[in-house]
Protein backbone atom coordinates (compact mmCIF):
# COMPACT_ATOMS: atom_id res chain seq x y z
CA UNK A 1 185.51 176.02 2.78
CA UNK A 2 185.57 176.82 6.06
CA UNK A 3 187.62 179.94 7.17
CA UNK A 4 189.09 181.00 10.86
CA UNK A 5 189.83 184.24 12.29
CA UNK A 6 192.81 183.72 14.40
CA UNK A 7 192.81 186.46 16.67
CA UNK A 8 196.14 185.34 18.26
CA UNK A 9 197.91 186.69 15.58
CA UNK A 10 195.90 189.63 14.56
CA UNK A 11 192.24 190.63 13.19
CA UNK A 12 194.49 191.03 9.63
CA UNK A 13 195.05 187.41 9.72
CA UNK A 14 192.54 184.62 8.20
CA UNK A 15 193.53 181.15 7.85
CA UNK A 16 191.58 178.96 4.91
CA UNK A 17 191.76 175.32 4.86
CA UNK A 18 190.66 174.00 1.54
CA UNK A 19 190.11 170.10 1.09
CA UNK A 20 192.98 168.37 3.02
CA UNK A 21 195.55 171.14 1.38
CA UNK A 22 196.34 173.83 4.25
CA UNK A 23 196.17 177.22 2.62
CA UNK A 24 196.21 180.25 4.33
CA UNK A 25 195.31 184.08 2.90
CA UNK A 26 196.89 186.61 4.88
CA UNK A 27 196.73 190.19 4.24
CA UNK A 28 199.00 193.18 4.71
CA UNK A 29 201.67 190.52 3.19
CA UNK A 30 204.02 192.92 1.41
CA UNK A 31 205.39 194.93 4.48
CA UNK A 32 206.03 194.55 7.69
CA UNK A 33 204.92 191.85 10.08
CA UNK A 34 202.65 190.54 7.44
CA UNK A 35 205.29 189.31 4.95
CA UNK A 36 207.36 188.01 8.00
CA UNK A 37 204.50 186.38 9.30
CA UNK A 38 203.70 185.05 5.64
CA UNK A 39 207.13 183.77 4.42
CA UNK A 40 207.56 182.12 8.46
CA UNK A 41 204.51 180.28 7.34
CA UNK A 42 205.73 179.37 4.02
CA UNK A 43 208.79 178.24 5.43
CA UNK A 44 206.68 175.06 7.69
CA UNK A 45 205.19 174.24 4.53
CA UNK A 46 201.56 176.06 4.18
CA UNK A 47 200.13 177.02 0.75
CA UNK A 48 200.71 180.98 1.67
CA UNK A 49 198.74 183.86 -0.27
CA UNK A 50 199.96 187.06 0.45
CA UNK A 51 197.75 190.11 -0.29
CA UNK A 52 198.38 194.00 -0.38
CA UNK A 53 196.75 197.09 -2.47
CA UNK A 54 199.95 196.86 -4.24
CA UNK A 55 200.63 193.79 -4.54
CA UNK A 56 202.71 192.18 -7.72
CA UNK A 57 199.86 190.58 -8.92
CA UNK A 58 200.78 186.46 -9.51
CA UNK A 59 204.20 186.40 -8.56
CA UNK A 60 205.81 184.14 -5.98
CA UNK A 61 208.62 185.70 -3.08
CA UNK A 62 209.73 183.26 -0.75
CA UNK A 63 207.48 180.88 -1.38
CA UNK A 64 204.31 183.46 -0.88
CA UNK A 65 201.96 183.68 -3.64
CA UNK A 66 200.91 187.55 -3.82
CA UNK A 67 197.82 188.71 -5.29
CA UNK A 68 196.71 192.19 -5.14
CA UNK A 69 193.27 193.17 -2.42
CA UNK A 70 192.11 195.81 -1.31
CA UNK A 71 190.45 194.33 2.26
CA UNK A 72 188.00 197.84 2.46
CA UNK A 73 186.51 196.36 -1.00
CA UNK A 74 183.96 193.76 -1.49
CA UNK A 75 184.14 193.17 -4.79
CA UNK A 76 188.36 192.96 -4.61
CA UNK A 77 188.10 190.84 -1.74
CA UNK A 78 185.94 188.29 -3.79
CA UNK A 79 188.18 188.36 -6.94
CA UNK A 80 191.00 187.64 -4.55
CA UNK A 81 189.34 184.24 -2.92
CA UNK A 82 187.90 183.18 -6.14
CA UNK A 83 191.79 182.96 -7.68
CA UNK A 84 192.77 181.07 -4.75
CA UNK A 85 189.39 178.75 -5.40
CA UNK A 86 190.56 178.25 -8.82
CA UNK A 87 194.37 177.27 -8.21
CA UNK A 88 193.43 175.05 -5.53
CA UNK A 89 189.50 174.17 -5.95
């Protein structure tokens, strides 16, 4: 897996490409310029996970798949990219 800090959009931002499938985690996803940023995404056809410390946990809006992370924890961060690991491998 190889992951890339865009800084063009913003430090919060991280795209993952997995395999040949385009996926892309950002956080901050359910306010704000996150979730604009994350359903725009969606909309060109990405695989889009949306995080937040609130987040619904497994449910889809606009075509963003949320899952709840907290980015100041380690341990939340890693439960977060091993869900995506095991939807998508």
């Amino acid at each position: 897996m190889l992951v890339y800090k865009d800084s063009i959009l913003s430090e919060r931002f991280y795209l993952c490409y997995m395999k040949k499938e385009r996926i892309i985690l950002i956080t901050g996803a359910t306010s704000g310029f996150g979730k604009r940023a994350a359903e725009y995404i969606a909309s060109k056809g990405y695989t889009v996970f949306g995080t937040g410390r609130r987040a619904p946990e497994g449910s889809i809006e606009n075509n963003v798949h949320l899952l709840r992370m907290d980015v100041t924890d380690p341990d939340s961060v890693q439960r977060a990219v091993e869900r995506i690991i095991s939807k998508h491998g």
